[in-house]
Protein backbone atom coordinates (compact mmCIF):
# COMPACT_ATOMS: atom_id res chain seq x y z
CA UNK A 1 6.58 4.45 -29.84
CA UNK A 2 6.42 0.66 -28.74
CA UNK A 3 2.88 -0.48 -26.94
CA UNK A 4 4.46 -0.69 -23.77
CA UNK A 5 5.40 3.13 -23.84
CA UNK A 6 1.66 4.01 -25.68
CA UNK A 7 0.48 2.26 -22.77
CA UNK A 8 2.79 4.47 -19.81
CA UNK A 9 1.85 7.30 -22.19
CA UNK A 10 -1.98 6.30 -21.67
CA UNK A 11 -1.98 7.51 -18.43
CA UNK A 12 -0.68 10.46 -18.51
CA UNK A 13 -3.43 11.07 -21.14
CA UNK A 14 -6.32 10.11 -18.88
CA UNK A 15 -5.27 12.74 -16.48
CA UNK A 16 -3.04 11.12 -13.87
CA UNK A 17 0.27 13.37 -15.08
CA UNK A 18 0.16 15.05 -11.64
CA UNK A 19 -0.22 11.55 -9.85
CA UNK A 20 1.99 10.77 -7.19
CA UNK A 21 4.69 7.88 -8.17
CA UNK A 22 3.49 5.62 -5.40
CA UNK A 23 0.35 5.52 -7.63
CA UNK A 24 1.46 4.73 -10.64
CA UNK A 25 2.30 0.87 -10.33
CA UNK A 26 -1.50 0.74 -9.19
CA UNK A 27 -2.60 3.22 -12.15
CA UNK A 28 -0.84 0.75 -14.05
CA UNK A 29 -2.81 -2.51 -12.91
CA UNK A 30 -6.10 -0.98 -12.79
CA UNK A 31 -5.21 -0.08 -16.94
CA UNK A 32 -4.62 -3.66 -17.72
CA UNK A 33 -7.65 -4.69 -16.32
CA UNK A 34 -9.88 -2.26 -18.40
CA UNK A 35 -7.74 -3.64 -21.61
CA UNK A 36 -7.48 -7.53 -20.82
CA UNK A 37 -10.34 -10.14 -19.83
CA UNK A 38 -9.45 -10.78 -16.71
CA UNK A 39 -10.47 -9.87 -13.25
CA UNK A 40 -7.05 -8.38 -11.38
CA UNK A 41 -3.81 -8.35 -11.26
CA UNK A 42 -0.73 -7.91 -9.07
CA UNK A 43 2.78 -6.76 -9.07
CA UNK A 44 5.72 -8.55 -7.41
CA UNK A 45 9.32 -7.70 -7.15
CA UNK A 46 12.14 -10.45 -6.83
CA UNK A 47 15.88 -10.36 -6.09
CA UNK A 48 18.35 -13.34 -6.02
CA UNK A 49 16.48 -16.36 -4.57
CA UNK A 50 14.33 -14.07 -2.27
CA UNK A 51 10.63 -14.36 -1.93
CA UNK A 52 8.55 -11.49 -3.92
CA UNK A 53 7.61 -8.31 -2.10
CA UNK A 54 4.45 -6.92 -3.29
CA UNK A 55 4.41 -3.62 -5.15
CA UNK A 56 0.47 -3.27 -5.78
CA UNK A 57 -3.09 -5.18 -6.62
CA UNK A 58 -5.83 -4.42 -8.03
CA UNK A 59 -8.12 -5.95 -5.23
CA UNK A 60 -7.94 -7.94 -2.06
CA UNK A 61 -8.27 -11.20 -3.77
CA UNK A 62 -5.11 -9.89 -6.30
CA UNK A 63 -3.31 -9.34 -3.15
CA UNK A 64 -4.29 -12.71 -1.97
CA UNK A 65 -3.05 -14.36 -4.54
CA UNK A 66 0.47 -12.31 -3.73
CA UNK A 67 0.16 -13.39 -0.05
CA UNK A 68 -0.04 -17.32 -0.57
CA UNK A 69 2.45 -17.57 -3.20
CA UNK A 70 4.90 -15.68 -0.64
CA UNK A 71 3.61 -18.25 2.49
CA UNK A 72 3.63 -21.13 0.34
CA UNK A 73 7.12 -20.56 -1.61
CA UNK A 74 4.39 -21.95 -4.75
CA UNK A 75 2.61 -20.89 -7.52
CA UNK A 76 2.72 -19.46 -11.16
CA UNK A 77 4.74 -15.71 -9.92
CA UNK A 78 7.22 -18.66 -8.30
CA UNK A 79 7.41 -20.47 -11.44
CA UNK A 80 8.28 -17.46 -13.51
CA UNK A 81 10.59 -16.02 -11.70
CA UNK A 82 12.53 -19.27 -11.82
CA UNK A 83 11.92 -20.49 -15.17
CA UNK A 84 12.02 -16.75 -16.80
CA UNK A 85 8.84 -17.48 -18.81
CA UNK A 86 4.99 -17.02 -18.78
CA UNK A 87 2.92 -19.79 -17.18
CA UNK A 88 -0.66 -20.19 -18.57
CA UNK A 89 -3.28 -22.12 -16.25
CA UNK A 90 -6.37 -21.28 -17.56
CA UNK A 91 -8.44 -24.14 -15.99
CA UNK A 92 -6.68 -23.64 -12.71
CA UNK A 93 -8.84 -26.46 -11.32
CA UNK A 94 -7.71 -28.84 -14.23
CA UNK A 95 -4.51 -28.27 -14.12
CA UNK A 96 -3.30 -26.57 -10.19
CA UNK A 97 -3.45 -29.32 -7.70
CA UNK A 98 -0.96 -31.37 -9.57
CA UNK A 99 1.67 -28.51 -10.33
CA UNK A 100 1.22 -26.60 -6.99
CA UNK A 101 -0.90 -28.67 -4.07
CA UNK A 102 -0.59 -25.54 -1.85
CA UNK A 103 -1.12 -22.82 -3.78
CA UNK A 104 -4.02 -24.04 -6.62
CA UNK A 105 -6.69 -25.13 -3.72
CA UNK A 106 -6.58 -22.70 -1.52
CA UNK A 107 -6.57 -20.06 -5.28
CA UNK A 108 -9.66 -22.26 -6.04
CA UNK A 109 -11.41 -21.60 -2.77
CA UNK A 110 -11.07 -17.68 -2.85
CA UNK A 111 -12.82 -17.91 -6.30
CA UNK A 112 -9.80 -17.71 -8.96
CA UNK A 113 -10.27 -20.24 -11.70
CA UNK A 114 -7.60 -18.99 -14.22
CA UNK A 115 -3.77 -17.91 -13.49
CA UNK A 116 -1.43 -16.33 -15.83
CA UNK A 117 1.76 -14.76 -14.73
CA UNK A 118 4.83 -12.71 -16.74
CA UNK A 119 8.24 -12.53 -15.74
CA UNK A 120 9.87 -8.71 -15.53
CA UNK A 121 12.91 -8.60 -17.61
CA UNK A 122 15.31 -6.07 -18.73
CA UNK A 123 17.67 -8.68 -20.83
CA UNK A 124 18.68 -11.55 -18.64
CA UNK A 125 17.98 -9.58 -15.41
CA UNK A 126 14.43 -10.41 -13.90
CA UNK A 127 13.34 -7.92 -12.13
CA UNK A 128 9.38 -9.58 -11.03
CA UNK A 129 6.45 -10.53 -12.22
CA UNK A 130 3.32 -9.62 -13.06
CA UNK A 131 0.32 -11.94 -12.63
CA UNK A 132 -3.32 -11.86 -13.35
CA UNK A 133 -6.28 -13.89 -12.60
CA UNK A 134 -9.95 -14.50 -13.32
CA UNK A 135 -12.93 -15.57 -12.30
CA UNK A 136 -13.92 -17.72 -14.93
CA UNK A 137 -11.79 -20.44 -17.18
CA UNK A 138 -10.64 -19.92 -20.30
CA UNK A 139 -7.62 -18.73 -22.57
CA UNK A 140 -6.16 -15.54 -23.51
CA UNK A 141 -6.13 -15.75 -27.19
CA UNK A 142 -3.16 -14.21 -29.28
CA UNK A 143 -4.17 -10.76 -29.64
CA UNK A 144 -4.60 -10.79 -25.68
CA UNK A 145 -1.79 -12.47 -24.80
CA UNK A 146 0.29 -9.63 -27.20
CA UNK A 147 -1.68 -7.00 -24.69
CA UNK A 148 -0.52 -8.42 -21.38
CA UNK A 149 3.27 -9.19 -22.95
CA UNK A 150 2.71 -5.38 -23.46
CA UNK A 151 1.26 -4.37 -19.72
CA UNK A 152 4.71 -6.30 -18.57
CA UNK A 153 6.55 -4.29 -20.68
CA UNK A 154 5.20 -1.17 -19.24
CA UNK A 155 5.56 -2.74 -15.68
CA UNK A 156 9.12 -2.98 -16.44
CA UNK A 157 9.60 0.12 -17.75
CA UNK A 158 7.55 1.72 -14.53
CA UNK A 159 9.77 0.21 -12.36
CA UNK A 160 12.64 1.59 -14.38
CA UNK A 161 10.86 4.55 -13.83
CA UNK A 162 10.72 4.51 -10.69
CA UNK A 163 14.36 3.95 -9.41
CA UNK A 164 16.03 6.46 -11.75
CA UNK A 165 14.21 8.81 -9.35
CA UNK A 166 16.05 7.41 -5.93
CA UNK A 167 19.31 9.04 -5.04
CA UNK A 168 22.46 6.82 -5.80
CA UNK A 169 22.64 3.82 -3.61
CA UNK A 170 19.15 3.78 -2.64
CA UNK A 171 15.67 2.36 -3.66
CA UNK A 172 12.78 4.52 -4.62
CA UNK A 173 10.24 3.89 -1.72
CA UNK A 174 7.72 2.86 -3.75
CA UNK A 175 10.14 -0.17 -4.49
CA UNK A 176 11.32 0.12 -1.15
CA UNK A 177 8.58 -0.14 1.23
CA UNK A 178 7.87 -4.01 0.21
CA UNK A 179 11.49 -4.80 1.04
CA UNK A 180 11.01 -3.24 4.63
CA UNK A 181 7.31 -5.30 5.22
CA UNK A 182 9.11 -8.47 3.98
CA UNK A 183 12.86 -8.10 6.41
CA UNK A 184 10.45 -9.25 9.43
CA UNK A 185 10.07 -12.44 7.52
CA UNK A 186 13.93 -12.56 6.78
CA UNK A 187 14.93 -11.91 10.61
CA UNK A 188 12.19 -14.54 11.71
CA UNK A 189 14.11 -16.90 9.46
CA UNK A 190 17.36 -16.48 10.33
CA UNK A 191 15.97 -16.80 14.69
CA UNK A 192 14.61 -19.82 13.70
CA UNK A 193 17.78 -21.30 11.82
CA UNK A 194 19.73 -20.71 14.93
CA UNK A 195 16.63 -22.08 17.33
CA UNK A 196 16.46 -25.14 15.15
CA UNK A 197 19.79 -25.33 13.87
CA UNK A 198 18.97 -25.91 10.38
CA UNK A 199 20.00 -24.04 6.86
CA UNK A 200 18.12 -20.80 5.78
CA UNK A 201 16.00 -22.35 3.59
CA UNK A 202 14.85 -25.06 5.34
CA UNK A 203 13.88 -22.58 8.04
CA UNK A 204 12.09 -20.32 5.71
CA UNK A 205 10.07 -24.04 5.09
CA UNK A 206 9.38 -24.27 8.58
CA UNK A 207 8.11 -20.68 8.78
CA UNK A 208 6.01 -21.15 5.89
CA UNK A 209 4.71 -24.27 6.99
CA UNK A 210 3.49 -22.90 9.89
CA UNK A 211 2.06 -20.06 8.82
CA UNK A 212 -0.03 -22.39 6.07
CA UNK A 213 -0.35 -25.04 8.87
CA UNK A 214 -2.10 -22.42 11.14
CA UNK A 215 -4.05 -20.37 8.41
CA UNK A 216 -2.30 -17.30 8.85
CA UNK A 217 -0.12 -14.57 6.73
CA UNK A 218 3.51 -15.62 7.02
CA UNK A 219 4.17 -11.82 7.84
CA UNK A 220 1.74 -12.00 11.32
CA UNK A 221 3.61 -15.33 11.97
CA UNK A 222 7.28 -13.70 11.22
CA UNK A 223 6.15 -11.06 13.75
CA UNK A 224 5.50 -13.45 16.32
CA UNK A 225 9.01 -15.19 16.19
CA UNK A 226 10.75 -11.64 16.05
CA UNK A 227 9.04 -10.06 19.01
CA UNK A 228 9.42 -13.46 20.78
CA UNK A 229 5.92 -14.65 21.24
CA UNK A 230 6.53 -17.99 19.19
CA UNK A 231 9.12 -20.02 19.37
CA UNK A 232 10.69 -22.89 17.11
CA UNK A 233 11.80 -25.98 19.12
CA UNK A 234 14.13 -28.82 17.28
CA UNK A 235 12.55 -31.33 19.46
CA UNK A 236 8.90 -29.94 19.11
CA UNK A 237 6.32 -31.45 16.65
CA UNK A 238 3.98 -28.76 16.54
CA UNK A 239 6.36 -26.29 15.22
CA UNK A 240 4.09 -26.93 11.88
């Protein structure tokens, strides 16, 4: 039995067999925290070039740290997901600013000195990430870092998991519900592409821009645009 499936096994043994499987990514997260230094964690899923939908946290400030990556289109879930490896910032305020200017302040100011994030992967398919934080600076040192390789294992696995128990051609809704909270965001873009007359992405930037512009969750801002309370204007400059 590899670590990662001692680990899925783990839970069953503390009693949770009878647990619901929308728990289980957050039974999951609250286990790594009892085994690793750190503070919280959260769960993202990817697909294609799409932002990440949120599967679970640990804690509001884990689910921050979701939330500004998404607004901001930065941050070290972004940079896995891309580059397919871990990132390691363990003196966020050393080292953030220059990599992400959006993301590592406003990290900084909710209290989160130290990111680390691990990309979901089932051979060359990435399937999220996993990220944890802390409070406090420092490193994860080798038998650690082996631990959390291991909790992203078993995250993989979960998810696994998870979707062998959807019917054919559909998601399981634990995986499922992020994609629904995160379509508002998709439809907002594509109104705003045709208001503006730009590409996709660059009206995902202007969404997010806004949103980080204005201090508020891209998702409340996406609403906005869909139900027709906000407008983008090509020849406006306060669309930001």
């Amino acid at each position: 039995m590899t670590r990662a499936q001692s680990i899925l096994a783990g839970l069953v043994g503390a009693g949770v067999e009878h647990a619901d499987d929308a728990d289980l990514p957050e039974l999951l997260l609250d286990a790594s925290v009892v085994a690793l230094p750190v503070d919280g964690c959260g769960l993202s899923l990817f697909a294609d070039q799409a932002p990440q939908m949120t599967v679970a946290a640990t804690d509001a400030r884990a689910r921050l740290l979701e939330e500004l990556q998404f607004t901001l289109g930065e941050g070290p879930c972004i940079d896995v997901f891309g580059q397919g490896r871990p990132v390691s910032h363990p003196e966020l305020a050393a080292t953030g600013p220059a990599r992400w200017p959006g993301f590592a302040p406003a990290a900084l100011d909710a209290g989160i000195r130290a990111v680390w994030a691990f990309p979901l992967q089932l051979g060359a398919i990435r399937l999220g990430v996993l990220d944890l934080y802390r409070e406090t600076t420092g490193m994860l040192d080798v038998d650690q870092t082996s631990e959390a390789l291991a909790f992203t294992d078993a995250a993989t696995l979960l998810l696994l998991h998870l979707q062998e128990q959807a019917p054919p051609g559909s998601l399981h809704p634990v995986l499922d519900e992020p994609w629904s909270l995160r379509a508002e965001v998709h439809q907002a873009t594509g109104m705003i592409a045709v208001q503006t007359g730009v590409s996709l992405p660059a009206a995902l930037l202007l969404l997010r821009a806004h949103a980080f512009a204005n201090g508020r969750p891209i998702g409340q801002v996406a609403a906005d645009v869909v139900n027709r309370r906000l407008r983008f204007d090509p020849e406006r400059e306060d669309n930001q």
